[in-house]
PDB file of N, CA and C in Angstrom:
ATOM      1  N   UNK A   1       0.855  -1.177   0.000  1.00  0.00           N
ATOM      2  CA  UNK A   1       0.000   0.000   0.000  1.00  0.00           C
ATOM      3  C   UNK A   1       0.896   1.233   0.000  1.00  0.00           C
ATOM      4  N   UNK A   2       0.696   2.335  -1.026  1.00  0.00           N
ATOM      5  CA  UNK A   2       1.789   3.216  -1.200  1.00  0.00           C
ATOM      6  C   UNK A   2       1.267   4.491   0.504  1.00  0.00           C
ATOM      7  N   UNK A   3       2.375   5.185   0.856  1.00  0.00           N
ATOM      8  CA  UNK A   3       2.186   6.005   1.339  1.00  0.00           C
ATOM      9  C   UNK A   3       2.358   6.946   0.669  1.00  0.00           C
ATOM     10  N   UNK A   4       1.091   7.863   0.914  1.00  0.00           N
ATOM     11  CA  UNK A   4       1.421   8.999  -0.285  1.00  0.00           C
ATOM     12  C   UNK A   4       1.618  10.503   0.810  1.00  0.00           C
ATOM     13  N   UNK A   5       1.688  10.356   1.959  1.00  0.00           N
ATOM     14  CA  UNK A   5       2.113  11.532   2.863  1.00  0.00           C
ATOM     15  C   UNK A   5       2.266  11.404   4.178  1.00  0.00           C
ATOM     16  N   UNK A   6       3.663  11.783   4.765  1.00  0.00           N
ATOM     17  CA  UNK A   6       3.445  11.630   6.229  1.00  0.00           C
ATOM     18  C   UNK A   6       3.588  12.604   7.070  1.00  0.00           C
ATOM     19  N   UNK A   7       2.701  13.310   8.223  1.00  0.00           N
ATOM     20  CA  UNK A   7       2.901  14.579   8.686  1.00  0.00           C
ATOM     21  C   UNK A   7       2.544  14.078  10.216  1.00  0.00           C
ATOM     22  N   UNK A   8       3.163  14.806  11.316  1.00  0.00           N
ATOM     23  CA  UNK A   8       3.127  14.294  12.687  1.00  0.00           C
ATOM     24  C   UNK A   8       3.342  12.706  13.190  1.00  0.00           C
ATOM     25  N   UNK A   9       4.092  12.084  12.648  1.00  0.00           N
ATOM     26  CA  UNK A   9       3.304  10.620  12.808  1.00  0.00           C
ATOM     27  C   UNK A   9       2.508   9.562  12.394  1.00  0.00           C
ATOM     28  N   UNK A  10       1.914  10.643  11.245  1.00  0.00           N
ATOM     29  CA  UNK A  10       0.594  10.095  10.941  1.00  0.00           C
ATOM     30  C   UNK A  10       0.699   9.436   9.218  1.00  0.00           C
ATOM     31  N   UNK A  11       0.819   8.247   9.384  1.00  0.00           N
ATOM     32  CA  UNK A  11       1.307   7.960   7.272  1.00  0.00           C
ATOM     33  C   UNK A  11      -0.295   8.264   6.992  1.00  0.00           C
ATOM     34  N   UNK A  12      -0.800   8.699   5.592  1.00  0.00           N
ATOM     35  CA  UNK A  12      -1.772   8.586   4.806  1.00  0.00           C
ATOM     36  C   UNK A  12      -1.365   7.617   3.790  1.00  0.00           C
ATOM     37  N   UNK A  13      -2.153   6.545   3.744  1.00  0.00           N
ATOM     38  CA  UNK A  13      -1.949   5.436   2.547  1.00  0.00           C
ATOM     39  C   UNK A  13      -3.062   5.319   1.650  1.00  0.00           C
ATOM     40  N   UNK A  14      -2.718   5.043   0.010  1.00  0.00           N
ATOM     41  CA  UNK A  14      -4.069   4.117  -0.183  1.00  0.00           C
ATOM     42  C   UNK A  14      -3.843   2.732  -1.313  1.00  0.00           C
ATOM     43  N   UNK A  15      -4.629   1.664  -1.421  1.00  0.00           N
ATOM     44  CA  UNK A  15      -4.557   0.560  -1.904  1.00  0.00           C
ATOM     45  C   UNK A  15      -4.524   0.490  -3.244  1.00  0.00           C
ATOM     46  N   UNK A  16      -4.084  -0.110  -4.059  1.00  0.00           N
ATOM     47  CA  UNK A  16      -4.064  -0.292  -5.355  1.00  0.00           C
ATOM     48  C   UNK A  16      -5.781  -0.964  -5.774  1.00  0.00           C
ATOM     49  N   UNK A  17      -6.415  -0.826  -6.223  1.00  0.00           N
ATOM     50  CA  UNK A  17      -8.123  -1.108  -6.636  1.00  0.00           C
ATOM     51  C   UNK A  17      -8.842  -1.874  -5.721  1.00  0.00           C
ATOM     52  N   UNK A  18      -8.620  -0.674  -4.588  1.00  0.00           N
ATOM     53  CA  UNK A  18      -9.655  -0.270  -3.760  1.00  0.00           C
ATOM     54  C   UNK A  18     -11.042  -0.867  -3.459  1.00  0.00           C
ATOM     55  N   UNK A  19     -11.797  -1.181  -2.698  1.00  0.00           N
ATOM     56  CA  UNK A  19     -12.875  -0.863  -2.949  1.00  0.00           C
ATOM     57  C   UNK A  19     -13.700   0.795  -2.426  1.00  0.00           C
ATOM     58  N   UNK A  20     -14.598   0.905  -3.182  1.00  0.00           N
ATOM     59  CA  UNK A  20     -15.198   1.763  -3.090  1.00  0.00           C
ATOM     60  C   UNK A  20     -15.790   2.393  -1.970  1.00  0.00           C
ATOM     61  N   UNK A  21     -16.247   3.069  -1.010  1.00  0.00           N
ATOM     62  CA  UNK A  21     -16.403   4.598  -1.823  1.00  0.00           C
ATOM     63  C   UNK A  21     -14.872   4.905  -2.335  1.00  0.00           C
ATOM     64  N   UNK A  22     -14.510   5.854  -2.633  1.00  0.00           N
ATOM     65  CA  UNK A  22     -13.212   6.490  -2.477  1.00  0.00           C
ATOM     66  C   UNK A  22     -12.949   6.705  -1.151  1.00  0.00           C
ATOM     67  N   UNK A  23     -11.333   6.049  -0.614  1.00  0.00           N
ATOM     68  CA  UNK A  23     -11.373   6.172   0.502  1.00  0.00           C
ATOM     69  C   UNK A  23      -9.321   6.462   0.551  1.00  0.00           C
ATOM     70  N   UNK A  24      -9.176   7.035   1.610  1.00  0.00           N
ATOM     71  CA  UNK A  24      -8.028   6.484   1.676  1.00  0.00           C
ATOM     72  C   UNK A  24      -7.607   6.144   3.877  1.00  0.00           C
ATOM     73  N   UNK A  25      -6.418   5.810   3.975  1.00  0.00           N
ATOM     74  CA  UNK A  25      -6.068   4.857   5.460  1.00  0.00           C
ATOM     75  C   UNK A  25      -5.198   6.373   5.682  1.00  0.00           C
ATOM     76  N   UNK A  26      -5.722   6.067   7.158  1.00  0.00           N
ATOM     77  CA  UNK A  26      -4.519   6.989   8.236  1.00  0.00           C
ATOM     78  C   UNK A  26      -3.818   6.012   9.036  1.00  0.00           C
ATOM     79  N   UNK A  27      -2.647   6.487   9.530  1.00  0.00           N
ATOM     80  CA  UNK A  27      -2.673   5.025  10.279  1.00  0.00           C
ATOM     81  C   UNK A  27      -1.552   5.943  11.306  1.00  0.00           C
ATOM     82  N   UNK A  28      -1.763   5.953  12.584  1.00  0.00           N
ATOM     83  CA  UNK A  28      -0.905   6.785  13.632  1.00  0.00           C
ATOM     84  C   UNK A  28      -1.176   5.746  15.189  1.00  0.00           C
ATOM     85  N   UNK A  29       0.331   5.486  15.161  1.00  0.00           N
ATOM     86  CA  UNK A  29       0.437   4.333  16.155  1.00  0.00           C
ATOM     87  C   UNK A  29      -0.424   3.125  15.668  1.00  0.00           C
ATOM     88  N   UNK A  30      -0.827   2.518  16.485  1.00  0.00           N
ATOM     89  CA  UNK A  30      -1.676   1.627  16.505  1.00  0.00           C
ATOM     90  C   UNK A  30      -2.748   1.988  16.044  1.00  0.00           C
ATOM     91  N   UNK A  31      -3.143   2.975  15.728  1.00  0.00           N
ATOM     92  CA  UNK A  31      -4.831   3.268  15.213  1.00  0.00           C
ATOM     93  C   UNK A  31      -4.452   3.074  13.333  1.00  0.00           C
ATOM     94  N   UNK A  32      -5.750   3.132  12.951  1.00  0.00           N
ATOM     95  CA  UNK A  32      -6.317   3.006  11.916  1.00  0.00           C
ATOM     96  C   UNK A  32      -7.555   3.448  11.351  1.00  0.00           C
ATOM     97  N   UNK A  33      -7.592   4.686  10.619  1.00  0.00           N
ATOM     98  CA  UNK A  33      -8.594   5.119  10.423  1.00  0.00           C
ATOM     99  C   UNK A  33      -9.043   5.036   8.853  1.00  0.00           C
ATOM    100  N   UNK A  34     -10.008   4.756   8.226  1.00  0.00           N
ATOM    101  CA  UNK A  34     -10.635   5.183   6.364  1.00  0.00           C
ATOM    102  C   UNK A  34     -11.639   5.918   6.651  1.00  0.00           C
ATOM    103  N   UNK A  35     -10.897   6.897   5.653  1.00  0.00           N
ATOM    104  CA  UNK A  35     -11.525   8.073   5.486  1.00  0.00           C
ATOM    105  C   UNK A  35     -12.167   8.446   3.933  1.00  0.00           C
ATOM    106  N   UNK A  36     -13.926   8.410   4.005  1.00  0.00           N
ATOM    107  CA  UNK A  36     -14.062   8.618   2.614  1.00  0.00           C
ATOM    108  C   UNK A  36     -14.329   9.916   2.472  1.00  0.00           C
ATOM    109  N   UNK A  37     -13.021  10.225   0.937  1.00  0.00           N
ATOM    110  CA  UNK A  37     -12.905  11.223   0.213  1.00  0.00           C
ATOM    111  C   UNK A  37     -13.975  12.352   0.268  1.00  0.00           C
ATOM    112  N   UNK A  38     -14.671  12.136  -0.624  1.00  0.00           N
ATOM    113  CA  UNK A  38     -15.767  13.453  -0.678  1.00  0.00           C
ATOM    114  C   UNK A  38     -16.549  13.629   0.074  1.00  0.00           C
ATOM    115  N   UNK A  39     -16.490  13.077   1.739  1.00  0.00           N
ATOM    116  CA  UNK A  39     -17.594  13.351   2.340  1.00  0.00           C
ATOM    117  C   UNK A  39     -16.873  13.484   3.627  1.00  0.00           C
ATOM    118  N   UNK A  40     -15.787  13.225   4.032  1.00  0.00           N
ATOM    119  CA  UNK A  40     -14.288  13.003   4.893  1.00  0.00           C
ATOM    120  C   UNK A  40     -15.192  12.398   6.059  1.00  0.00           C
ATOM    121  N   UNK A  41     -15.554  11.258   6.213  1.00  0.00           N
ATOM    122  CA  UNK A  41     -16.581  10.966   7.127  1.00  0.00           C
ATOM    123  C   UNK A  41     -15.950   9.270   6.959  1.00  0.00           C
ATOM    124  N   UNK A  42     -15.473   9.030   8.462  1.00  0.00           N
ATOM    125  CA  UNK A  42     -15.136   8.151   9.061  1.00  0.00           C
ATOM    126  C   UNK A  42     -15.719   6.501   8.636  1.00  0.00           C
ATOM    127  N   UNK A  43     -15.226   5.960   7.435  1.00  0.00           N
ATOM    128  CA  UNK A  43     -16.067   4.595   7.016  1.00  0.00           C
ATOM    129  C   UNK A  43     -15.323   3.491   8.026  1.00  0.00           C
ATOM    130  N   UNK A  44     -14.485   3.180   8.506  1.00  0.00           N
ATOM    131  CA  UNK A  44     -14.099   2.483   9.679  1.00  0.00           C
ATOM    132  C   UNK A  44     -12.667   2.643   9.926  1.00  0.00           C
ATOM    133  N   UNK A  45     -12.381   2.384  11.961  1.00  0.00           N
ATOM    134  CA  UNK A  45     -11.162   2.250  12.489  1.00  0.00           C
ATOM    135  C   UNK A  45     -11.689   3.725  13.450  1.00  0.00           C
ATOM    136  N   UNK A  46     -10.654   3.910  13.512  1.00  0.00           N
ATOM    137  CA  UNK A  46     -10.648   5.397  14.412  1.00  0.00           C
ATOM    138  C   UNK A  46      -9.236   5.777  14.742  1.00  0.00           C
ATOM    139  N   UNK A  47      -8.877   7.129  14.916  1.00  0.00           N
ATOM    140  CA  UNK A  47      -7.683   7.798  15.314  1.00  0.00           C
ATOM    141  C   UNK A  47      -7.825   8.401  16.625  1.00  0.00           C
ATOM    142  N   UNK A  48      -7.290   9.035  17.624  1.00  0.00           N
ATOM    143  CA  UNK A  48      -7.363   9.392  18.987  1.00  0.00           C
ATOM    144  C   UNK A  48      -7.726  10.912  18.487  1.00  0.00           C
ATOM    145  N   UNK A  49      -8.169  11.732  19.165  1.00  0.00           N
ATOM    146  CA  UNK A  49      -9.140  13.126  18.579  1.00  0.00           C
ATOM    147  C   UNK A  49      -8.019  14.056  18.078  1.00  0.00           C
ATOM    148  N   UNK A  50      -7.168  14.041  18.489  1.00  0.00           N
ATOM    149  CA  UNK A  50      -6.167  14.842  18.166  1.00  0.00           C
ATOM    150  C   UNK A  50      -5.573  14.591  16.587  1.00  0.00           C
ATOM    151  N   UNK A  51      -5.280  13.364  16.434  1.00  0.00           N
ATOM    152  CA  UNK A  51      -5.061  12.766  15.071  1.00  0.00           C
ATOM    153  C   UNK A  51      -6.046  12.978  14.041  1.00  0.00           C
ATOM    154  N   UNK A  52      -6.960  12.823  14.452  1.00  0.00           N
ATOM    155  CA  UNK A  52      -7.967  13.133  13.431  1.00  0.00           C
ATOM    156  C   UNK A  52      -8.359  14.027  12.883  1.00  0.00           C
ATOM    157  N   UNK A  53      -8.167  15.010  13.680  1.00  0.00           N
ATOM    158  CA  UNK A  53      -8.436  16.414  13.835  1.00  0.00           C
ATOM    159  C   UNK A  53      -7.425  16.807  12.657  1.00  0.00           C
ATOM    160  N   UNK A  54      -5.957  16.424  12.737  1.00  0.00           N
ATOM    161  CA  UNK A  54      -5.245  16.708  11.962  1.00  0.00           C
ATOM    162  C   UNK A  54      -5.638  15.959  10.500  1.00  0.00           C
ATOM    163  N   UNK A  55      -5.892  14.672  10.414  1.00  0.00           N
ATOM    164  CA  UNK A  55      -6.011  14.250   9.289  1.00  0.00           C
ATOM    165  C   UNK A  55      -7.171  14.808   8.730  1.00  0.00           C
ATOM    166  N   UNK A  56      -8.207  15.105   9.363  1.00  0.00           N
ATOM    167  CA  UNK A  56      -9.154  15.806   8.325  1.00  0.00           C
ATOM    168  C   UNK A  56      -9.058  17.451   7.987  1.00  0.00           C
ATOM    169  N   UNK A  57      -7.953  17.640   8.812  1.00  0.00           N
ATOM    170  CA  UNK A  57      -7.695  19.118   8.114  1.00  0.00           C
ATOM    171  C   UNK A  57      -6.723  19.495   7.213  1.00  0.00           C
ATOM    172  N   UNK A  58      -6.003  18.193   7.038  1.00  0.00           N
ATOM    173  CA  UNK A  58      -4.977  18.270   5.784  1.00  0.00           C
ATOM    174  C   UNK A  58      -5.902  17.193   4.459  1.00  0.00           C
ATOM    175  N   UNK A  59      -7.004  16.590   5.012  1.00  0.00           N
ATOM    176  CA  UNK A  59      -8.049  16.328   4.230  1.00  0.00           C
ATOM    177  C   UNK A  59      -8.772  17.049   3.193  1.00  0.00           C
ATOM    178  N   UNK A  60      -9.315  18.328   4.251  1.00  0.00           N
ATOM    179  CA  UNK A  60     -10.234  19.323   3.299  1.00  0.00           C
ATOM    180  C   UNK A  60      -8.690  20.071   2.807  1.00  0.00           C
ATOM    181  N   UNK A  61      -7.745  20.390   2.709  1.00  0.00           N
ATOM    182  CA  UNK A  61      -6.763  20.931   2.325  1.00  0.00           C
ATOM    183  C   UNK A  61      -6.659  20.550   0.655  1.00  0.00           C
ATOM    184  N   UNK A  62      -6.550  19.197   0.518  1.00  0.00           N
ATOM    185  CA  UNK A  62      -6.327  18.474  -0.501  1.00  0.00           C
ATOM    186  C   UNK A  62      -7.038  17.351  -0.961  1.00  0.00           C
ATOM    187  N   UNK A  63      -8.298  17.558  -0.759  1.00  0.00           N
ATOM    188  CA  UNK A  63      -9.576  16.416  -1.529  1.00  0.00           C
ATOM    189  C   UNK A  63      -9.207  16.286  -2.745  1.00  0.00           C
ATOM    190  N   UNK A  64      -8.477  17.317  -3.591  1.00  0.00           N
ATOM    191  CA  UNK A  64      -8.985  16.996  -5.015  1.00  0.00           C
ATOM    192  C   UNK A  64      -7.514  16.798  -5.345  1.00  0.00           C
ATOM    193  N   UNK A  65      -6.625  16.292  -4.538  1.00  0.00           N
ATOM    194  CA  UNK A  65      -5.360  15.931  -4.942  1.00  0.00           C
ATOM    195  C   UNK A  65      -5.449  14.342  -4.702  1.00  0.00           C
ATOM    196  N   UNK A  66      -6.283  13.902  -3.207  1.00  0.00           N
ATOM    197  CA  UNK A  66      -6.784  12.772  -3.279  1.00  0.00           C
ATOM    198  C   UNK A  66      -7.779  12.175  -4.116  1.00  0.00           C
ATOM    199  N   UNK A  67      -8.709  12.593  -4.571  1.00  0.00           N
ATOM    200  CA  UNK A  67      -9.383  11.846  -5.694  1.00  0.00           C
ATOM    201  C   UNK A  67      -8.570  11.682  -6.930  1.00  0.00           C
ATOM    202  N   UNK A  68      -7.765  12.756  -7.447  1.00  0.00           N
ATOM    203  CA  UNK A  68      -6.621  12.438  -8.419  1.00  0.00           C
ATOM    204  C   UNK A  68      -5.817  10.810  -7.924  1.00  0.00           C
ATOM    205  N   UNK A  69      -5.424  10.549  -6.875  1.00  0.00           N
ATOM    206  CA  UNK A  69      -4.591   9.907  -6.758  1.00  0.00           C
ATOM    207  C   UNK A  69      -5.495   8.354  -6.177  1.00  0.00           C
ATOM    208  N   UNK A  70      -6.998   9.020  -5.831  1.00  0.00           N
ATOM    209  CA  UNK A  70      -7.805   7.816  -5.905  1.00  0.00           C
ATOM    210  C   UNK A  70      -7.827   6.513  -7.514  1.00  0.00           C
ATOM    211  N   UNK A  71      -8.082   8.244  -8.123  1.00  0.00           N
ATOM    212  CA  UNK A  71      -8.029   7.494  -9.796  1.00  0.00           C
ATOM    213  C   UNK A  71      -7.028   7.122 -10.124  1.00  0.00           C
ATOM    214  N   UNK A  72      -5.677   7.405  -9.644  1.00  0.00           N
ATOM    215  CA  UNK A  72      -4.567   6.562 -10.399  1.00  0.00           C
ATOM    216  C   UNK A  72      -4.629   5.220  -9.784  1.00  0.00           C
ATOM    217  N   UNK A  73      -4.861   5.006  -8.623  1.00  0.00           N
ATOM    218  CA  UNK A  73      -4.598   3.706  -7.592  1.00  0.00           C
ATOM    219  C   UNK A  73      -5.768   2.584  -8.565  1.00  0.00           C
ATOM    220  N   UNK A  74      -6.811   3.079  -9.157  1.00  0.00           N
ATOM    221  CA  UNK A  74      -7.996   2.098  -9.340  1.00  0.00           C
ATOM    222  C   UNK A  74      -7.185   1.540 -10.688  1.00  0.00           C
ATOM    223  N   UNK A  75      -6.413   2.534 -11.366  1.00  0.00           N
ATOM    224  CA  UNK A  75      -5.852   2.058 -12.305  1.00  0.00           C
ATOM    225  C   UNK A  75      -4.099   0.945 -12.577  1.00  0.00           C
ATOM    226  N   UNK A  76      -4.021   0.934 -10.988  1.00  0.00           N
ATOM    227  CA  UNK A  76      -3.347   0.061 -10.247  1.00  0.00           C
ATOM    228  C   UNK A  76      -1.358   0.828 -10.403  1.00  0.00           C
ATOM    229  N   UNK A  77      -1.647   2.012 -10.877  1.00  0.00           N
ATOM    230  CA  UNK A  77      -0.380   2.503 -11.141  1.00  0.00           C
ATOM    231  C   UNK A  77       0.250   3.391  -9.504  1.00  0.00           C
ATOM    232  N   UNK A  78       1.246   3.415  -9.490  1.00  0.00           N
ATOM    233  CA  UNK A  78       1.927   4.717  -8.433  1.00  0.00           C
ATOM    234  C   UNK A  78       1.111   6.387  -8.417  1.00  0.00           C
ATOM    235  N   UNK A  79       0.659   5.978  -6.836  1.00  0.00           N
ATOM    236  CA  UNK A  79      -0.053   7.501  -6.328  1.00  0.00           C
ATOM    237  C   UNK A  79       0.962   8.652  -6.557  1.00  0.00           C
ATOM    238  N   UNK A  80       0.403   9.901  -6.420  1.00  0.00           N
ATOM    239  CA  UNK A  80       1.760  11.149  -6.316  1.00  0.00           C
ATOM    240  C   UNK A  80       1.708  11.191  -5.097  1.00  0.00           C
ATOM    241  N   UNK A  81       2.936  11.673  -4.417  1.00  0.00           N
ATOM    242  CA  UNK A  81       2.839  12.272  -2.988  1.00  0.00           C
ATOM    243  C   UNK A  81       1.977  13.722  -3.086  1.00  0.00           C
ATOM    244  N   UNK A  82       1.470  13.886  -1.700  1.00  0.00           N
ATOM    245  CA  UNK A  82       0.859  14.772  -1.534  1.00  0.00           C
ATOM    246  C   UNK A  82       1.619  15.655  -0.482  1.00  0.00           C
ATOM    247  N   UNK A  83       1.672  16.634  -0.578  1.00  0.00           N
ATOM    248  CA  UNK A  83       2.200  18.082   0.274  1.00  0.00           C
ATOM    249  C   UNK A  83       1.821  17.541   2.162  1.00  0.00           C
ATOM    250  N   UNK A  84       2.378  17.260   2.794  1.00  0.00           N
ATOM    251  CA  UNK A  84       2.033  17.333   4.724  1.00  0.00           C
ATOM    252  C   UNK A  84       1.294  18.458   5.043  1.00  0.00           C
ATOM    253  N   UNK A  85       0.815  18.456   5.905  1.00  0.00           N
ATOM    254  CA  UNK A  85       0.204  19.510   7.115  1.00  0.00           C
ATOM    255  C   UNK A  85       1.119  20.294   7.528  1.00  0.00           C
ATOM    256  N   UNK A  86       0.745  21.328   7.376  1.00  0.00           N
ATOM    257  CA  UNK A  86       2.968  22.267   7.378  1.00  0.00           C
ATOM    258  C   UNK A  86       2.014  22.852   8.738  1.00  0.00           C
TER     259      UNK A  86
END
Protein backbone atom coordinates (compact mmCIF):
# COMPACT_ATOMS: atom_id res chain seq x y z
CA UNK A 1 0.00 0.00 0.00
CA UNK A 2 1.79 3.22 -1.20
CA UNK A 3 2.19 6.00 1.34
CA UNK A 4 1.42 9.00 -0.29
CA UNK A 5 2.11 11.53 2.86
CA UNK A 6 3.44 11.63 6.23
CA UNK A 7 2.90 14.58 8.69
CA UNK A 8 3.13 14.29 12.69
CA UNK A 9 3.30 10.62 12.81
CA UNK A 10 0.59 10.10 10.94
CA UNK A 11 1.31 7.96 7.27
CA UNK A 12 -1.77 8.59 4.81
CA UNK A 13 -1.95 5.44 2.55
CA UNK A 14 -4.07 4.12 -0.18
CA UNK A 15 -4.56 0.56 -1.90
CA UNK A 16 -4.06 -0.29 -5.35
CA UNK A 17 -8.12 -1.11 -6.64
CA UNK A 18 -9.65 -0.27 -3.76
CA UNK A 19 -12.87 -0.86 -2.95
CA UNK A 20 -15.20 1.76 -3.09
CA UNK A 21 -16.40 4.60 -1.82
CA UNK A 22 -13.21 6.49 -2.48
CA UNK A 23 -11.37 6.17 0.50
CA UNK A 24 -8.03 6.48 1.68
CA UNK A 25 -6.07 4.86 5.46
CA UNK A 26 -4.52 6.99 8.24
CA UNK A 27 -2.67 5.02 10.28
CA UNK A 28 -0.90 6.79 13.63
CA UNK A 29 0.44 4.33 16.16
CA UNK A 30 -1.68 1.63 16.50
CA UNK A 31 -4.83 3.27 15.21
CA UNK A 32 -6.32 3.01 11.92
CA UNK A 33 -8.59 5.12 10.42
CA UNK A 34 -10.64 5.18 6.36
CA UNK A 35 -11.53 8.07 5.49
CA UNK A 36 -14.06 8.62 2.61
CA UNK A 37 -12.90 11.22 0.21
CA UNK A 38 -15.77 13.45 -0.68
CA UNK A 39 -17.59 13.35 2.34
CA UNK A 40 -14.29 13.00 4.89
CA UNK A 41 -16.58 10.97 7.13
CA UNK A 42 -15.14 8.15 9.06
CA UNK A 43 -16.07 4.59 7.02
CA UNK A 44 -14.10 2.48 9.68
CA UNK A 45 -11.16 2.25 12.49
CA UNK A 46 -10.65 5.40 14.41
CA UNK A 47 -7.68 7.80 15.31
CA UNK A 48 -7.36 9.39 18.99
CA UNK A 49 -9.14 13.13 18.58
CA UNK A 50 -6.17 14.84 18.17
CA UNK A 51 -5.06 12.77 15.07
CA UNK A 52 -7.97 13.13 13.43
CA UNK A 53 -8.44 16.41 13.83
CA UNK A 54 -5.25 16.71 11.96
CA UNK A 55 -6.01 14.25 9.29
CA UNK A 56 -9.15 15.81 8.32
CA UNK A 57 -7.69 19.12 8.11
CA UNK A 58 -4.98 18.27 5.78
CA UNK A 59 -8.05 16.33 4.23
CA UNK A 60 -10.23 19.32 3.30
CA UNK A 61 -6.76 20.93 2.33
CA UNK A 62 -6.33 18.47 -0.50
CA UNK A 63 -9.58 16.42 -1.53
CA UNK A 64 -8.98 17.00 -5.02
CA UNK A 65 -5.36 15.93 -4.94
CA UNK A 66 -6.78 12.77 -3.28
CA UNK A 67 -9.38 11.85 -5.69
CA UNK A 68 -6.62 12.44 -8.42
CA UNK A 69 -4.59 9.91 -6.76
CA UNK A 70 -7.80 7.82 -5.90
CA UNK A 71 -8.03 7.49 -9.80
CA UNK A 72 -4.57 6.56 -10.40
CA UNK A 73 -4.60 3.71 -7.59
CA UNK A 74 -8.00 2.10 -9.34
CA UNK A 75 -5.85 2.06 -12.30
CA UNK A 76 -3.35 0.06 -10.25
CA UNK A 77 -0.38 2.50 -11.14
CA UNK A 78 1.93 4.72 -8.43
CA UNK A 79 -0.05 7.50 -6.33
CA UNK A 80 1.76 11.15 -6.32
CA UNK A 81 2.84 12.27 -2.99
CA UNK A 82 0.86 14.77 -1.53
CA UNK A 83 2.20 18.08 0.27
CA UNK A 84 2.03 17.33 4.72
CA UNK A 85 0.20 19.51 7.12
CA UNK A 86 2.97 22.27 7.38
Amino acid sequence: MPTICTFYGILIQMFWQDHAPPHFHALYAEHEVLIDIRTLEVIGGSLPRRAHALVLEWAQEHRAELMEDWNICTRNEQPKKIAPLK
